[in-house]
C-alpha atoms as a PDB file:
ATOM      1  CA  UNK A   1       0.000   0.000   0.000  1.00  0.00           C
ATOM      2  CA  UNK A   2       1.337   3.224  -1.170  1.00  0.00           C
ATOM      3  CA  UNK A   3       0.027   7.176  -0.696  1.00  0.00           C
ATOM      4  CA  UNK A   4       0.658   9.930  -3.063  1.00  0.00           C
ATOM      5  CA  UNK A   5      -0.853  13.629  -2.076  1.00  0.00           C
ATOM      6  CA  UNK A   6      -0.923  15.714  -5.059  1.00  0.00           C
ATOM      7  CA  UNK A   7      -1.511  19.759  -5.630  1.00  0.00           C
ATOM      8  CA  UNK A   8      -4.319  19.675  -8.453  1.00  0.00           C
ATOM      9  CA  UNK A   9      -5.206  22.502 -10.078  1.00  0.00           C
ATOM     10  CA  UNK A  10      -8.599  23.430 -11.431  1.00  0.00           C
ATOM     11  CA  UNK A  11     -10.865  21.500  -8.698  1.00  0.00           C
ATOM     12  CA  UNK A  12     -12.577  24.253  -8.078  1.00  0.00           C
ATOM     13  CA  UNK A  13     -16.173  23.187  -6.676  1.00  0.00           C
ATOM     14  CA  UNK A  14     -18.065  20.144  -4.621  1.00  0.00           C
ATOM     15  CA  UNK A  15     -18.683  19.147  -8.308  1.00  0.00           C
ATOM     16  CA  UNK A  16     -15.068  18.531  -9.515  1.00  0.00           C
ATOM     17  CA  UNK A  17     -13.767  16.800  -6.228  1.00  0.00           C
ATOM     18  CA  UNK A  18     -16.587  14.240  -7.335  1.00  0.00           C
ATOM     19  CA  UNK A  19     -15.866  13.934 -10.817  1.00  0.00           C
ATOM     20  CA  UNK A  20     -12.025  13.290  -9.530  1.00  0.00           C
ATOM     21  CA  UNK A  21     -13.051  11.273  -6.566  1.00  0.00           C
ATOM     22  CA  UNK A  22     -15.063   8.876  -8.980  1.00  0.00           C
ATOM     23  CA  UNK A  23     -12.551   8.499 -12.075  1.00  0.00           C
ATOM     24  CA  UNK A  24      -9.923   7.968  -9.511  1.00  0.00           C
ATOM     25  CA  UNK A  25     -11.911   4.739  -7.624  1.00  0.00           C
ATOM     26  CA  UNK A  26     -12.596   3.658 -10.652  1.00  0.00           C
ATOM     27  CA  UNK A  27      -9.002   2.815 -11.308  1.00  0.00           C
ATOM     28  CA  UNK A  28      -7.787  -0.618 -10.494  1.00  0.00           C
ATOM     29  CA  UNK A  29      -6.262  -0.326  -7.422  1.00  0.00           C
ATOM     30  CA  UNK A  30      -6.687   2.849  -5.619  1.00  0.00           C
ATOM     31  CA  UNK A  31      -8.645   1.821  -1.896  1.00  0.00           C
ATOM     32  CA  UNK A  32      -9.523   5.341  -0.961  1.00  0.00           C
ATOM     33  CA  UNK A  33     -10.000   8.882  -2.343  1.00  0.00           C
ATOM     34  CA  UNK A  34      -9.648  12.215  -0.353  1.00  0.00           C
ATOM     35  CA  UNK A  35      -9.942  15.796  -1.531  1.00  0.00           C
ATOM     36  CA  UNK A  36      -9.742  18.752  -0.162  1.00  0.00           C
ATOM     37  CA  UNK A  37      -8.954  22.841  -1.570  1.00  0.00           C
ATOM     38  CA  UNK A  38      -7.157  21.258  -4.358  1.00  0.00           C
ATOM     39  CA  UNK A  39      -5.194  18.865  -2.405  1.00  0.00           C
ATOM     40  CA  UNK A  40      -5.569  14.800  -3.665  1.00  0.00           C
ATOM     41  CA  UNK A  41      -4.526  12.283  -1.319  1.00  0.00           C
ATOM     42  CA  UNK A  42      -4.784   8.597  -3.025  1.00  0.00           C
ATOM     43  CA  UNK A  43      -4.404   5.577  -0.910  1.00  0.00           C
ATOM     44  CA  UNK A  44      -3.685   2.758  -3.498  1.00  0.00           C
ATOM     45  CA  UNK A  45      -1.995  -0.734  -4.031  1.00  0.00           C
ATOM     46  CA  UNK A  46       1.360   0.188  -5.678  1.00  0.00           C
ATOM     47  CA  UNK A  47       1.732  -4.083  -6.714  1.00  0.00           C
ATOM     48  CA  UNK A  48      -1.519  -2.846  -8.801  1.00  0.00           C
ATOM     49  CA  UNK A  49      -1.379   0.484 -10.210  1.00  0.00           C
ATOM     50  CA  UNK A  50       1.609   3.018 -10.468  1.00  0.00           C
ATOM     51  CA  UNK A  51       1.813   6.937  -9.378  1.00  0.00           C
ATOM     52  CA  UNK A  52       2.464   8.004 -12.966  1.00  0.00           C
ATOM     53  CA  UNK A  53      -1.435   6.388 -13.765  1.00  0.00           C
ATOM     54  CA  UNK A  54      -3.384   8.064 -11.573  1.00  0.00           C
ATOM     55  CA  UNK A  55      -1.658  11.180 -12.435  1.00  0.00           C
ATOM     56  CA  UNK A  56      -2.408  10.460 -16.195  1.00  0.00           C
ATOM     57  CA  UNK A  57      -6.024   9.940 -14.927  1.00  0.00           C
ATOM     58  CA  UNK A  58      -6.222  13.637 -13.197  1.00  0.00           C
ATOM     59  CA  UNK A  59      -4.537  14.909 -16.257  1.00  0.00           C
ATOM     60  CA  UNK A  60      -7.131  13.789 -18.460  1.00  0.00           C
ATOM     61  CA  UNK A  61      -9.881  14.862 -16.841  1.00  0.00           C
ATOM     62  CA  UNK A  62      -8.214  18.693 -17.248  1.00  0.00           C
ATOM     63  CA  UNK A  63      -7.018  19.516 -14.115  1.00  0.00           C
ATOM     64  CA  UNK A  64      -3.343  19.995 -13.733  1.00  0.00           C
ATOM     65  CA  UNK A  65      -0.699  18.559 -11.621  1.00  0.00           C
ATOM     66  CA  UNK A  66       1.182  20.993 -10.049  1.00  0.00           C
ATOM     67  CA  UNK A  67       4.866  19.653  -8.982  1.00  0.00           C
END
């Protein structure tokens, strides 16, 4: 089990952290979502899914990933 908190840009209402929170537990292998004034925090299986893929995932919904 691996956590990775990420600065997102963009998420900007109750509506986005949704939209985020719901592509992102879609993905195999991420156990828990949490959001909060554009801070992600992903609890997820590393042996399953990498860092680089759920960025990739935020990415594509338009927000950006700040470093």
């Amino acid at each position: 089990m691996a956590i990775i908190e990420l600065a997102v840009e963009g998420i900007i209402s109750i509506k986005n952290e949704r939209e985020v929170s719901m592509v992102l537990m879609g993905l195999n292998g991420v156990e828990e979502v949490e959001i909060e004034e554009g801070e992600v925090k992903v609890d997820y299986d590393d042996d399953i899914i990498e860092e680089d893929e759920i960025i990739f995932a935020i990415e594509e919904m338009g927000y950006s990933v700040l470093d």
